[in-house]
N, C-alpha and C. Protein backbone atom coordinates (compact mmCIF):
# COMPACT_ATOMS: atom_id res chain seq x y z
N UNK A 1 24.49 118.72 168.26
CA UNK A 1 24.31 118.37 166.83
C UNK A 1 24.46 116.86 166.65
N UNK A 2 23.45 116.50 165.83
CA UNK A 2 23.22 114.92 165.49
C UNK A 2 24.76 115.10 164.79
N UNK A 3 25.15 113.78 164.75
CA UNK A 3 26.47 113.16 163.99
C UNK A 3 25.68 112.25 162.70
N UNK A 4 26.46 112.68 161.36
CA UNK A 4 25.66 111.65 160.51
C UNK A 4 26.53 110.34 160.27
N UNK A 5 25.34 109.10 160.90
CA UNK A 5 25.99 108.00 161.09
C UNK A 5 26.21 107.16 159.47
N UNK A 6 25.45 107.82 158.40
CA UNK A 6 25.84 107.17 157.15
C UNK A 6 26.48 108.28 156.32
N UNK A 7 27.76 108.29 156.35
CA UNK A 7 28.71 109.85 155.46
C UNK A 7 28.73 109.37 154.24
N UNK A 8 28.57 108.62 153.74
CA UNK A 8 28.51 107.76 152.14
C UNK A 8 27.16 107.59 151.67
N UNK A 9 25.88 107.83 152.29
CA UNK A 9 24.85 107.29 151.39
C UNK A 9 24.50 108.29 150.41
N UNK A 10 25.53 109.40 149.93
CA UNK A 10 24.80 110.01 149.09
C UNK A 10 25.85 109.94 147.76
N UNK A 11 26.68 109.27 147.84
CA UNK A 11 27.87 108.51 147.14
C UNK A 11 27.17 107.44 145.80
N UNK A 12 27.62 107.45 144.68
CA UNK A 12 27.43 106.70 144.03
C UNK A 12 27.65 105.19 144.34
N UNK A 13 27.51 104.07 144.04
CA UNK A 13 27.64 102.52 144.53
C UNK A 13 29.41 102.42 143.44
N UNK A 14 29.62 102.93 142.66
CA UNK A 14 31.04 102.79 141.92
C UNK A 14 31.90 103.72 142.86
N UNK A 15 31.48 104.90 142.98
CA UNK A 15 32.48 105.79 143.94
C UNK A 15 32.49 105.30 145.38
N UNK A 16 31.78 103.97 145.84
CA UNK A 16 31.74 103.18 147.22
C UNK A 16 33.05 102.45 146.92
N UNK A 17 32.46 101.67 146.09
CA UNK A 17 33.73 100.55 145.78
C UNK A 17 35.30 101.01 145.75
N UNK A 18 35.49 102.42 145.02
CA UNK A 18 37.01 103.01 144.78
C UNK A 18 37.73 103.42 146.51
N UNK A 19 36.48 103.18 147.21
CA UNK A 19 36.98 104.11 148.62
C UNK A 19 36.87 102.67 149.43
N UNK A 20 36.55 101.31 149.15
CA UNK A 20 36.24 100.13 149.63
C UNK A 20 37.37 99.36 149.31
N UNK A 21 38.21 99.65 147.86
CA UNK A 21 39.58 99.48 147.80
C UNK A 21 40.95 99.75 148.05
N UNK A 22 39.84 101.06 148.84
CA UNK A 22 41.40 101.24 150.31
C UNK A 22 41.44 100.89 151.45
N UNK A 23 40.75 100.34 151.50
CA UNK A 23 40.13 99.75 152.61
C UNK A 23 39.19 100.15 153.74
N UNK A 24 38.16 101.39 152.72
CA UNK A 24 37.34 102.50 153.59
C UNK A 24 36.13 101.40 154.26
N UNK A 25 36.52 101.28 155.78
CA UNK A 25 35.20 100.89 156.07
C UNK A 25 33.16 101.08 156.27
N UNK A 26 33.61 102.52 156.20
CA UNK A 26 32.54 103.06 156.06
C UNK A 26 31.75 102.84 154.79
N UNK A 27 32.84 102.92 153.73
CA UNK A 27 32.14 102.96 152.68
C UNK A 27 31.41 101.23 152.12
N UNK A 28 32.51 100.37 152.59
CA UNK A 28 31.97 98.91 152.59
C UNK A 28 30.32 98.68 153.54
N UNK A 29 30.19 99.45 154.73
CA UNK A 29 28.75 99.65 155.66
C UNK A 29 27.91 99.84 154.50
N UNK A 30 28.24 101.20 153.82
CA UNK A 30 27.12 101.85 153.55
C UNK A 30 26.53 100.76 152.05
N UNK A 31 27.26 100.12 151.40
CA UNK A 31 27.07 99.02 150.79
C UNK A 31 26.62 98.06 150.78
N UNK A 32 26.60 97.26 152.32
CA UNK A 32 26.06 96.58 153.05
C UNK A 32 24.31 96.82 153.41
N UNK A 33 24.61 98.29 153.60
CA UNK A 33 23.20 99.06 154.06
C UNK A 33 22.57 98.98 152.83
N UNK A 34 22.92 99.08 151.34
CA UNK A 34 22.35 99.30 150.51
C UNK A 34 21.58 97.92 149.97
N UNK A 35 22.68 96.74 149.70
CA UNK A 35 22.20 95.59 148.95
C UNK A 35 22.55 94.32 150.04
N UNK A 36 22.84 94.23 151.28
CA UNK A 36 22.57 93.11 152.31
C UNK A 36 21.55 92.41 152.20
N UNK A 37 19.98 93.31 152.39
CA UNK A 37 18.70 92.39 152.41
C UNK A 37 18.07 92.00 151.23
N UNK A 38 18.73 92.39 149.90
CA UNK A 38 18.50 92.61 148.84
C UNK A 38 18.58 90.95 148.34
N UNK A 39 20.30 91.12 148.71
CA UNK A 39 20.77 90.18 147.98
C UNK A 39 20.64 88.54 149.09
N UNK A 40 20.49 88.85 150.34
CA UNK A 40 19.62 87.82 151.44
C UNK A 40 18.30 87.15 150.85
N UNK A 41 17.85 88.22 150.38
CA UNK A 41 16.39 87.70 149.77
C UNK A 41 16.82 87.03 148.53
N UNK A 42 17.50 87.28 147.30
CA UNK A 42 17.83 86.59 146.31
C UNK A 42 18.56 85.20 146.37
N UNK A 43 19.24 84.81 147.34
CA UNK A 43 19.89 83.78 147.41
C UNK A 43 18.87 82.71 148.54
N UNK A 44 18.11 83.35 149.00
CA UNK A 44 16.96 82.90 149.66
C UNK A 44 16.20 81.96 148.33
N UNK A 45 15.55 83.21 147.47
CA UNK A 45 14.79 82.16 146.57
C UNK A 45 15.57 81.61 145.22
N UNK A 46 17.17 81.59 145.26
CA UNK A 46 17.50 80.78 144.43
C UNK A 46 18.27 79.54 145.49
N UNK A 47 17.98 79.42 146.84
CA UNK A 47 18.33 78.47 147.32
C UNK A 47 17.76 77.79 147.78
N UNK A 48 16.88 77.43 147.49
CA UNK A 48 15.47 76.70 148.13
C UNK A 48 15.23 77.13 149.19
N UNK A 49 14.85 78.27 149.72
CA UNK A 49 14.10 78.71 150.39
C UNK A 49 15.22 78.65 152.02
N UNK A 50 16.50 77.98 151.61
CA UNK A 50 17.07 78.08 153.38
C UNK A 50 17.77 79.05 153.78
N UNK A 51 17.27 79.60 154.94
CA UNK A 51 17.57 80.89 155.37
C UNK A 51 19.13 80.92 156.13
N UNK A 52 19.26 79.66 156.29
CA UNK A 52 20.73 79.64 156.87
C UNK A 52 21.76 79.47 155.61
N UNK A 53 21.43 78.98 154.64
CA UNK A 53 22.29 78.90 153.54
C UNK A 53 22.38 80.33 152.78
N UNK A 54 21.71 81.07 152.98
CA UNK A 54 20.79 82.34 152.01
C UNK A 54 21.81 83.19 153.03
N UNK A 55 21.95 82.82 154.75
CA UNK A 55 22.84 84.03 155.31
C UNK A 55 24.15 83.60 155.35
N UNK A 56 24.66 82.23 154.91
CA UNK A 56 26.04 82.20 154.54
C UNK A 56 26.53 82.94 153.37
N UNK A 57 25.26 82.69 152.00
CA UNK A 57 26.20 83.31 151.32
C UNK A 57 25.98 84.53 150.84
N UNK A 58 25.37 85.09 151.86
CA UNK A 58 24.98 86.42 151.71
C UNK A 58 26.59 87.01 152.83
N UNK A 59 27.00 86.56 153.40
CA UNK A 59 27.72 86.57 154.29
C UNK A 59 29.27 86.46 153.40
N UNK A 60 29.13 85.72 152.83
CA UNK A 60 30.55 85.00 151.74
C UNK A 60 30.59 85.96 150.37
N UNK A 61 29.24 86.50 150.36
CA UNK A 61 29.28 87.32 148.95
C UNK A 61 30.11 88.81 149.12
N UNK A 62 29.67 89.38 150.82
CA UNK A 62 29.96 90.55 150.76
C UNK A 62 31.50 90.74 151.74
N UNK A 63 31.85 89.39 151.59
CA UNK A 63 33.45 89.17 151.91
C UNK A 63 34.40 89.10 150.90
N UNK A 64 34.05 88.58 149.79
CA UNK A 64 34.36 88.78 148.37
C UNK A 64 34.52 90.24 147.93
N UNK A 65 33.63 90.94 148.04
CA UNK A 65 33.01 92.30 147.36
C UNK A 65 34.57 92.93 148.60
N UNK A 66 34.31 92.87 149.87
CA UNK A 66 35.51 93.73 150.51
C UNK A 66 36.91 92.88 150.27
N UNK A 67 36.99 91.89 150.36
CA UNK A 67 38.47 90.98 150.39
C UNK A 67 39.01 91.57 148.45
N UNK A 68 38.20 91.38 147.63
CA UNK A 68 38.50 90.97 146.39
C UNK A 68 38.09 92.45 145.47
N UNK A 69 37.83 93.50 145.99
CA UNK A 69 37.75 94.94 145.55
C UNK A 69 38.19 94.94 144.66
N UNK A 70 39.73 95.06 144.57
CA UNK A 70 40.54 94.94 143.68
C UNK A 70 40.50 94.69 141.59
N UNK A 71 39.39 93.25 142.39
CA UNK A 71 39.21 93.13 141.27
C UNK A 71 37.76 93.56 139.63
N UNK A 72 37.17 94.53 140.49
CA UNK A 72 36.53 94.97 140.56
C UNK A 72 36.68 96.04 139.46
N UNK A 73 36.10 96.07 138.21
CA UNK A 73 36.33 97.05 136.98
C UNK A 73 35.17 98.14 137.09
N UNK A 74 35.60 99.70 137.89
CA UNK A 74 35.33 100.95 137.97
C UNK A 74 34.28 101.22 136.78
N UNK A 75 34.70 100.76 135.65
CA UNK A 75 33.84 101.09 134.23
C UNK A 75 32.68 100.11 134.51
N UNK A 76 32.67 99.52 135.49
CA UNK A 76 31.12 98.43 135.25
C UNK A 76 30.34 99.00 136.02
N UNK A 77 29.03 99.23 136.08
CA UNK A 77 28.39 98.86 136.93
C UNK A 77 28.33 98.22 138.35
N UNK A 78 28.66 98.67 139.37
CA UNK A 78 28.82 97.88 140.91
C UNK A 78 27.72 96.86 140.64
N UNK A 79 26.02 96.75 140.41
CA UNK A 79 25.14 96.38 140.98
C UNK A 79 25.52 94.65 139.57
N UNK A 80 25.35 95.22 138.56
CA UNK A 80 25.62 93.83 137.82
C UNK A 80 26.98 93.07 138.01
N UNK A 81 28.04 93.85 138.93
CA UNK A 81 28.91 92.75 139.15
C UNK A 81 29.04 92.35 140.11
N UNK A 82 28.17 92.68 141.10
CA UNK A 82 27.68 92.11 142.34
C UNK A 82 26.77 91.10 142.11
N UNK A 83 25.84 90.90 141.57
CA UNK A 83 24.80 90.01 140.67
C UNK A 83 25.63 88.95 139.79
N UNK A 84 26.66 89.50 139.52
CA UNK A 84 27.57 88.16 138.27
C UNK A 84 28.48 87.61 139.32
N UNK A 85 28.90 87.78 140.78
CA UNK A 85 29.01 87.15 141.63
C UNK A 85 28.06 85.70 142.16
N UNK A 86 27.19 86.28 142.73
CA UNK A 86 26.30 85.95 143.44
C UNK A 86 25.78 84.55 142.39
N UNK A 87 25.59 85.06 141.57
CA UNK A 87 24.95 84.59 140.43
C UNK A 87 25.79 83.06 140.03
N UNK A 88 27.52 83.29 140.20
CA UNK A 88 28.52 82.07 139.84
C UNK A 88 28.37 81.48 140.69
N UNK A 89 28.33 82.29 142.04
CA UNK A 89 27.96 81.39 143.70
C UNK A 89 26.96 80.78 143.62
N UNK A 90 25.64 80.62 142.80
CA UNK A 90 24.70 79.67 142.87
C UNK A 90 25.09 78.57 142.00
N UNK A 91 25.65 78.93 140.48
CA UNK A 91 25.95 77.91 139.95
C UNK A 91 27.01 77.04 140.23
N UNK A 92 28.13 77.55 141.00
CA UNK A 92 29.01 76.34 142.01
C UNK A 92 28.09 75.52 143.02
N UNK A 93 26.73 76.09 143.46
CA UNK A 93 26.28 75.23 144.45
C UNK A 93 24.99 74.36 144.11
N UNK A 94 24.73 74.75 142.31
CA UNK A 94 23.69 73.95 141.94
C UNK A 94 24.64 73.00 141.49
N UNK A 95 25.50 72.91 141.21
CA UNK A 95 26.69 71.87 140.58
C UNK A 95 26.85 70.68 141.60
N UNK A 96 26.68 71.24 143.07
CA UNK A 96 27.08 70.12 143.85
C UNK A 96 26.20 69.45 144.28
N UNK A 97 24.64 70.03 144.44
CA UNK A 97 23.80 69.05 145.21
C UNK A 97 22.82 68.93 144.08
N UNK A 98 23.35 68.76 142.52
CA UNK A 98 22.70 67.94 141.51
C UNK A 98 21.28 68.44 141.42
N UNK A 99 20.87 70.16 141.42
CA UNK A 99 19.93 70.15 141.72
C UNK A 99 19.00 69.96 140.00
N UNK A 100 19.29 69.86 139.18
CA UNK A 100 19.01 69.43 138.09
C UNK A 100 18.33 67.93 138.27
N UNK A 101 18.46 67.36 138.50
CA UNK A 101 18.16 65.34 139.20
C UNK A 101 16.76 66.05 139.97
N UNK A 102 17.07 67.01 140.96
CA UNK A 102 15.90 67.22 142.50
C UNK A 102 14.58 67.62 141.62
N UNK A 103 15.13 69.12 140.65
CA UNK A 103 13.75 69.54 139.78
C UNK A 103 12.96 68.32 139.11
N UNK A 104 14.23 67.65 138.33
CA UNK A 104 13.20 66.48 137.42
C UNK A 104 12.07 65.67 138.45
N UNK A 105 12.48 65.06 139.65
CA UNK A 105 12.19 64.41 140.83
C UNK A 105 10.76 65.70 140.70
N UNK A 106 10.39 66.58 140.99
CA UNK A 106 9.86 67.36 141.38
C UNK A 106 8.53 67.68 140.31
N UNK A 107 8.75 67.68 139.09
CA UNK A 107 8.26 68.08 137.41
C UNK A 107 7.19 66.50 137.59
N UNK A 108 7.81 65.62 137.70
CA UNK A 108 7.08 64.35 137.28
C UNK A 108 6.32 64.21 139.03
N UNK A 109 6.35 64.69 140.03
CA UNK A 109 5.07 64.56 140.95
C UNK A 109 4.12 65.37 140.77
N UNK A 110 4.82 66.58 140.59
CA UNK A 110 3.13 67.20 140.45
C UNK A 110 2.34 67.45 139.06
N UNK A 111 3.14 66.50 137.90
CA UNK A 111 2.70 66.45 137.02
C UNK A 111 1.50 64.85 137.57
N UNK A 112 1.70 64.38 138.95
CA UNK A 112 0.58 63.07 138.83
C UNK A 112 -0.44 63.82 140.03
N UNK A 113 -0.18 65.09 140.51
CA UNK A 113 -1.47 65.65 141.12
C UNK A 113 -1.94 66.65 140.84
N UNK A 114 -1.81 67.32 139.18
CA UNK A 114 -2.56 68.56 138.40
C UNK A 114 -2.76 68.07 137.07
N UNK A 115 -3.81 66.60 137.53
CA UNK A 115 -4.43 66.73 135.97
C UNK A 115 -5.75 67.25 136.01
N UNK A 116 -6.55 67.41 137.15
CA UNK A 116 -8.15 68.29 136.69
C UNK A 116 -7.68 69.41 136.30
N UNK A 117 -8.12 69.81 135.58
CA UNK A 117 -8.76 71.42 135.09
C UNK A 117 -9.39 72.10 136.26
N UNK A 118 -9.41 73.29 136.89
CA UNK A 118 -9.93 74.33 137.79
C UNK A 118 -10.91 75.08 137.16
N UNK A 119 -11.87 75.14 137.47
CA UNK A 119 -12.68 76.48 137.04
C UNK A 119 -12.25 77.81 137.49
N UNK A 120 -11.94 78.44 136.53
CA UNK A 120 -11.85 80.18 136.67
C UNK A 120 -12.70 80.54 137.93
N UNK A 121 -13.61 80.34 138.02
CA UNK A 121 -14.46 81.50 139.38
C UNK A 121 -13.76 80.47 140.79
N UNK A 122 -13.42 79.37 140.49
CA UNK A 122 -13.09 78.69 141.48
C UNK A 122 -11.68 78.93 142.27
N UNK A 123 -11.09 79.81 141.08
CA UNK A 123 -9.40 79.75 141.54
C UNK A 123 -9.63 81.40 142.46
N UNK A 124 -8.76 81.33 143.55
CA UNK A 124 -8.22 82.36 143.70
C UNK A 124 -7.29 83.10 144.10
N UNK A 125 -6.47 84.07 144.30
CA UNK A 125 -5.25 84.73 144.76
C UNK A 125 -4.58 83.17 145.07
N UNK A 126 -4.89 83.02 146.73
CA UNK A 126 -3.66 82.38 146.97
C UNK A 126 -3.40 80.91 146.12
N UNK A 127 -4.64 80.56 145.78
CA UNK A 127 -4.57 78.92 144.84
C UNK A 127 -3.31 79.59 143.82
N UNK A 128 -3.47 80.38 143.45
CA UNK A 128 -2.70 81.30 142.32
C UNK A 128 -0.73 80.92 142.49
N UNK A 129 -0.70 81.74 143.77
CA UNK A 129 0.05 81.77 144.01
C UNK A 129 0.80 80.80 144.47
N UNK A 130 0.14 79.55 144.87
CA UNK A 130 0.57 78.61 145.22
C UNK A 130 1.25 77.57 144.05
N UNK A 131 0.08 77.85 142.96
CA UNK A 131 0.88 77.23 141.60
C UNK A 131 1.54 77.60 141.44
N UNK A 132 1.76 78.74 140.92
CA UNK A 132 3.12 79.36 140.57
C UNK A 132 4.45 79.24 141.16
N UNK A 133 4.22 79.17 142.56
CA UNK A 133 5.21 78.53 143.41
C UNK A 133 5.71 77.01 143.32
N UNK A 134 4.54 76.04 143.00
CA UNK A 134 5.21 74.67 142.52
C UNK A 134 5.93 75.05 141.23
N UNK A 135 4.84 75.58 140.44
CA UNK A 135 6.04 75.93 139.04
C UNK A 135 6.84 76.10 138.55
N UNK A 136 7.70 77.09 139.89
CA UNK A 136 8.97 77.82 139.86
C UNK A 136 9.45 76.98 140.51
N UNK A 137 9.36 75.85 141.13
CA UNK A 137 10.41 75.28 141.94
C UNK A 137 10.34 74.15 141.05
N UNK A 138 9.96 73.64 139.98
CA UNK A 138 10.24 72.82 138.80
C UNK A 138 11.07 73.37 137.77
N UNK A 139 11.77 74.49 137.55
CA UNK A 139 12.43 75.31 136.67
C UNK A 139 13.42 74.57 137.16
N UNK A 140 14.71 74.78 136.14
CA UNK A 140 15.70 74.32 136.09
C UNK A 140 16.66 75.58 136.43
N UNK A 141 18.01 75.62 136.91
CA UNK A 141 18.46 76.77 137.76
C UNK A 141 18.79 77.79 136.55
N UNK A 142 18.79 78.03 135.21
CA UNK A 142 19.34 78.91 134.22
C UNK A 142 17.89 79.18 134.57
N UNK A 143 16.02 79.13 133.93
CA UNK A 143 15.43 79.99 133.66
C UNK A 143 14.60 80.06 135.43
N UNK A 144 15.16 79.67 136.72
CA UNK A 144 14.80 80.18 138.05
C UNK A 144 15.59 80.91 137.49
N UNK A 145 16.72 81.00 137.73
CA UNK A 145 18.13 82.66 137.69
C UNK A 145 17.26 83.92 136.87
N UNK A 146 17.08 83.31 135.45
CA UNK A 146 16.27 84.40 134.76
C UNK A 146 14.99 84.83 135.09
N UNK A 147 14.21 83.90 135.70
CA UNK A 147 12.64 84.52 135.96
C UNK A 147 13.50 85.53 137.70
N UNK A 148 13.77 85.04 138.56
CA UNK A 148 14.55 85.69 139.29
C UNK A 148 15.00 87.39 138.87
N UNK A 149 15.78 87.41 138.11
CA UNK A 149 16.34 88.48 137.48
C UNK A 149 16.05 89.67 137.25
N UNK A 150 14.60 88.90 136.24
CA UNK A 150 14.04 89.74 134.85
C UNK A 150 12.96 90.38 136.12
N UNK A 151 11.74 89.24 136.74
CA UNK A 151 10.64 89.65 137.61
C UNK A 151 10.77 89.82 138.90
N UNK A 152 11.66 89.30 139.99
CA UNK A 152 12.10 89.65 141.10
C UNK A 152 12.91 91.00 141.46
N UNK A 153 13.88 90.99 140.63
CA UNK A 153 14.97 91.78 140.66
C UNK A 153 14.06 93.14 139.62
N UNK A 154 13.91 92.79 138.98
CA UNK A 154 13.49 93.74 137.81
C UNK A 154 14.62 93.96 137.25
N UNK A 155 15.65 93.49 136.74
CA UNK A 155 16.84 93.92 135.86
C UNK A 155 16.76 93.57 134.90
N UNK A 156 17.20 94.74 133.86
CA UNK A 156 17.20 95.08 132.10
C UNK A 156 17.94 93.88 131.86
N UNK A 157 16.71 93.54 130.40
CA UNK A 157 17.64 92.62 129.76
C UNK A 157 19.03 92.84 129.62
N UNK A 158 19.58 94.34 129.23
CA UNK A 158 20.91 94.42 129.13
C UNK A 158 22.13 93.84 130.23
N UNK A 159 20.76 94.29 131.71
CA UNK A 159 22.00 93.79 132.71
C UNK A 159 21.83 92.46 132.86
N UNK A 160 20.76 91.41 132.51
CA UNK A 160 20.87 90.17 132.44
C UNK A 160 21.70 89.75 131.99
N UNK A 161 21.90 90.03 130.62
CA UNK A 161 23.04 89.40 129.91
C UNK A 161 24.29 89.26 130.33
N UNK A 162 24.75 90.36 130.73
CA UNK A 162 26.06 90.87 131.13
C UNK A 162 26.44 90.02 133.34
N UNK A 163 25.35 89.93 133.19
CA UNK A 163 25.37 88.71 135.03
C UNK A 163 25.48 87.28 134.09
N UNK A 164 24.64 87.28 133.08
CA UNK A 164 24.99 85.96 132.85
C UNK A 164 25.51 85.64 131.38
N UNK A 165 26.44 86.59 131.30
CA UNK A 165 26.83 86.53 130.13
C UNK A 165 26.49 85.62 128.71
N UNK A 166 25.72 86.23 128.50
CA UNK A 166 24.77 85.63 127.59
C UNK A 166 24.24 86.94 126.53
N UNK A 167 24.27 86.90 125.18
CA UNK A 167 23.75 87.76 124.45
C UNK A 167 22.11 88.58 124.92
N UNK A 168 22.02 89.41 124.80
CA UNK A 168 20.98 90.18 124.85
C UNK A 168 19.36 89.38 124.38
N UNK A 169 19.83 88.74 123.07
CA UNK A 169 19.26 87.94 122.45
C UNK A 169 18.60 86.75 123.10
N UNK A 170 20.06 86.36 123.25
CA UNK A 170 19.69 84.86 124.20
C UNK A 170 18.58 85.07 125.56
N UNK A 171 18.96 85.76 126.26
CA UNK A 171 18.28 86.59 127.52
C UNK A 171 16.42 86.52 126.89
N UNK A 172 16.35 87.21 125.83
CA UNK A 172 14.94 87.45 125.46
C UNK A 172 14.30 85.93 124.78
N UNK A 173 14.97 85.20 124.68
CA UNK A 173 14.95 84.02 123.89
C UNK A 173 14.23 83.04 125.20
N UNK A 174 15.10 83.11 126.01
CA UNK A 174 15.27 82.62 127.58
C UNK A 174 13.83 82.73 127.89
N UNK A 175 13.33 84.11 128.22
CA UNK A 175 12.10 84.39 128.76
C UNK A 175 10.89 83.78 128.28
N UNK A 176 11.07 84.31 126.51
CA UNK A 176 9.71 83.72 126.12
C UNK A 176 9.50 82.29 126.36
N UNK A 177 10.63 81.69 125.99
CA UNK A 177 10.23 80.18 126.25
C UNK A 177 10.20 79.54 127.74
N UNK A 178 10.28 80.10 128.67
CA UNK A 178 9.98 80.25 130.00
C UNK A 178 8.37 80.81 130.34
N UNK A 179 8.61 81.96 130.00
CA UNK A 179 6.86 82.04 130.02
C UNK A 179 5.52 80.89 129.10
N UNK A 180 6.54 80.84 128.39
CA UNK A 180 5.59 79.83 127.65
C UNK A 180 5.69 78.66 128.44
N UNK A 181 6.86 78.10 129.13
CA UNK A 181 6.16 77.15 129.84
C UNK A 181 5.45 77.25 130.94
N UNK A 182 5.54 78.32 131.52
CA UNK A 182 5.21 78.74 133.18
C UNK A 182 3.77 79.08 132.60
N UNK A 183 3.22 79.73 131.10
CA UNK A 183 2.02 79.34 130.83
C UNK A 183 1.06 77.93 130.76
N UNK A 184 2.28 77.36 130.30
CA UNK A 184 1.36 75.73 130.07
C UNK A 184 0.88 75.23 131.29
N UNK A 185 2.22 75.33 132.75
CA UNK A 185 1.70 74.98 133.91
C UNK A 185 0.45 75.57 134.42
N UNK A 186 0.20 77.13 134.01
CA UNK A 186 -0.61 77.47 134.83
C UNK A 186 -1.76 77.71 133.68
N UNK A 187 -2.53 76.83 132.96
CA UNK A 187 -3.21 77.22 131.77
C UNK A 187 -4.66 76.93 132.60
N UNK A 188 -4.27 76.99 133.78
CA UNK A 188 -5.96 76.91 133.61
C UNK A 188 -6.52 78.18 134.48
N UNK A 189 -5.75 79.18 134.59
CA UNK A 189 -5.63 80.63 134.86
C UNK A 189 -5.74 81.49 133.81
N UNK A 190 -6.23 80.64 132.59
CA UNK A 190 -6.69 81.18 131.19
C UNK A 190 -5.75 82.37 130.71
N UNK A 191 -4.58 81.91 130.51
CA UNK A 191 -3.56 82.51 130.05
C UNK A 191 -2.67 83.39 130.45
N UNK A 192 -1.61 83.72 130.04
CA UNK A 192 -0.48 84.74 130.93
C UNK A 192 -0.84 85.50 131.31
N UNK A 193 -1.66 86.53 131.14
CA UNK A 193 -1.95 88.05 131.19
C UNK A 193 -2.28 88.02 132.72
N UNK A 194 -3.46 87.01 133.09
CA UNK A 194 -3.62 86.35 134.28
C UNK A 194 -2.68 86.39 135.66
N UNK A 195 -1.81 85.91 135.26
CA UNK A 195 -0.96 85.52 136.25
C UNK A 195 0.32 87.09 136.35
N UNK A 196 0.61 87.05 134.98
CA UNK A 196 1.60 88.12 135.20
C UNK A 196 1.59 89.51 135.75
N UNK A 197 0.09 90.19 135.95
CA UNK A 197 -0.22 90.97 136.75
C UNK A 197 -0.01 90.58 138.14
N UNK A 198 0.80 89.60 138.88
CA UNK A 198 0.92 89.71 140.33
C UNK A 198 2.18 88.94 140.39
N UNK A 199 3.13 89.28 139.29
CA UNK A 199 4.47 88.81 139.54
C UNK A 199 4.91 90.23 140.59
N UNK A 200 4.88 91.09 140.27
CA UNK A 200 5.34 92.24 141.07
C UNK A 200 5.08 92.13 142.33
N UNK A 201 3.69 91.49 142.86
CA UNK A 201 3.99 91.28 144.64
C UNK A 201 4.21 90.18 144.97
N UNK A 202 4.92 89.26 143.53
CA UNK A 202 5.40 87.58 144.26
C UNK A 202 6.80 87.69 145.38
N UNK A 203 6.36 87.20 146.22
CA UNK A 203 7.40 86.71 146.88
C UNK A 203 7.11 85.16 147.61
N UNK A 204 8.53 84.94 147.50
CA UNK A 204 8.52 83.17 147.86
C UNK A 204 9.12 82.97 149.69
């Protein structure tokens, strides 16, 4: 008889954590198994893209989650307070290497090599995708976090708010005026509708 090597994956992610604060190792694995590449990939594209920084603190996040259990409120949601982690861990590390200064640096070059207009039949997929990719790396780290969130992650406004504690409101406030600019950049893709049909297979 096979042995089952995951005894927790049919465990809720809150009933992981209560058995992770006794120090159940298994149940910390099967956690690991669940949101490791998840959250590798998220700190990937809120860290400019470095894969060694993306596996430190993918590495530092889920040392927290086992070292710091404890602190950990049963009534929440595991997945948004794993996310309101992760989430403070970027903003301690956009704090230090000024990445606010790097975007501006970034906004005013390729604002001096996208002044033609494109013709529609001329653009395609990857031209697409490639804007959008300068675009997003001109965002400033609050609406990267949120376009992140809302279209990467796919998480409810509700759980936005509550990672970044911010009203529900604010969250929806956030977006539109984000899309509205991520429209202006890409206006010559003749409007959002355009582009936002292939946020779902963006990856950076």
């Amino acid at each position: 008889m096979l042995l089952n090597k995951r005894p927790y994956q049919h465990e809720h992610d809150e009933q992981l954590m209560a058995l992770v604060s006794q120090h159940n190792q298994r149940a910390f694995e099967e956690l690991y198994d669940r949101y490791g590449k998840l959250m590798f990939n998220y700190f990937l594209r809120m860290l400019w893209k470095d894969k060694e920084k993306a596996r430190d603190f993918t590495q530092e996040l889920f040392t927290k989650v086992f070292q710091k259990s404890h602190l950990y409120d049963g009534s929440r949601p595991f997945k948004t307070w794993l996310y309101s982690v992760a989430h403070n861990m970027c903003k301690n590390e956009y704090a230090k290497v000024e990445v606010r200064k790097e975007a501006g640096q970034a906004l005013k070059a390729e604002a001096k090599t996208s002044t033609k207009p494109v013709a529609q039949k001329d653009m395609d997929r990857k031209t697409f995708m490639e804007k959008l990719a300068a675009a997003l790396g001109q965002l400033d780290e609050v609406k990267r976090e949120t376009f992140e969130l809302r279209f990467v992650q796919e998480l409810s406004i509700i759980e936005i708010s509550e990672i970044m504690r911010v009203s529900e409101g604010t969250v929806k406030s956030r977006l539109f005026y984000l899309l509205k600019d991520l429209n202006g950049k890409l206006k010559a893709f003749e409007g959002i509708a355009v582009w936002l049909a292939c946020l779902l297979t963006f990856t950076v």
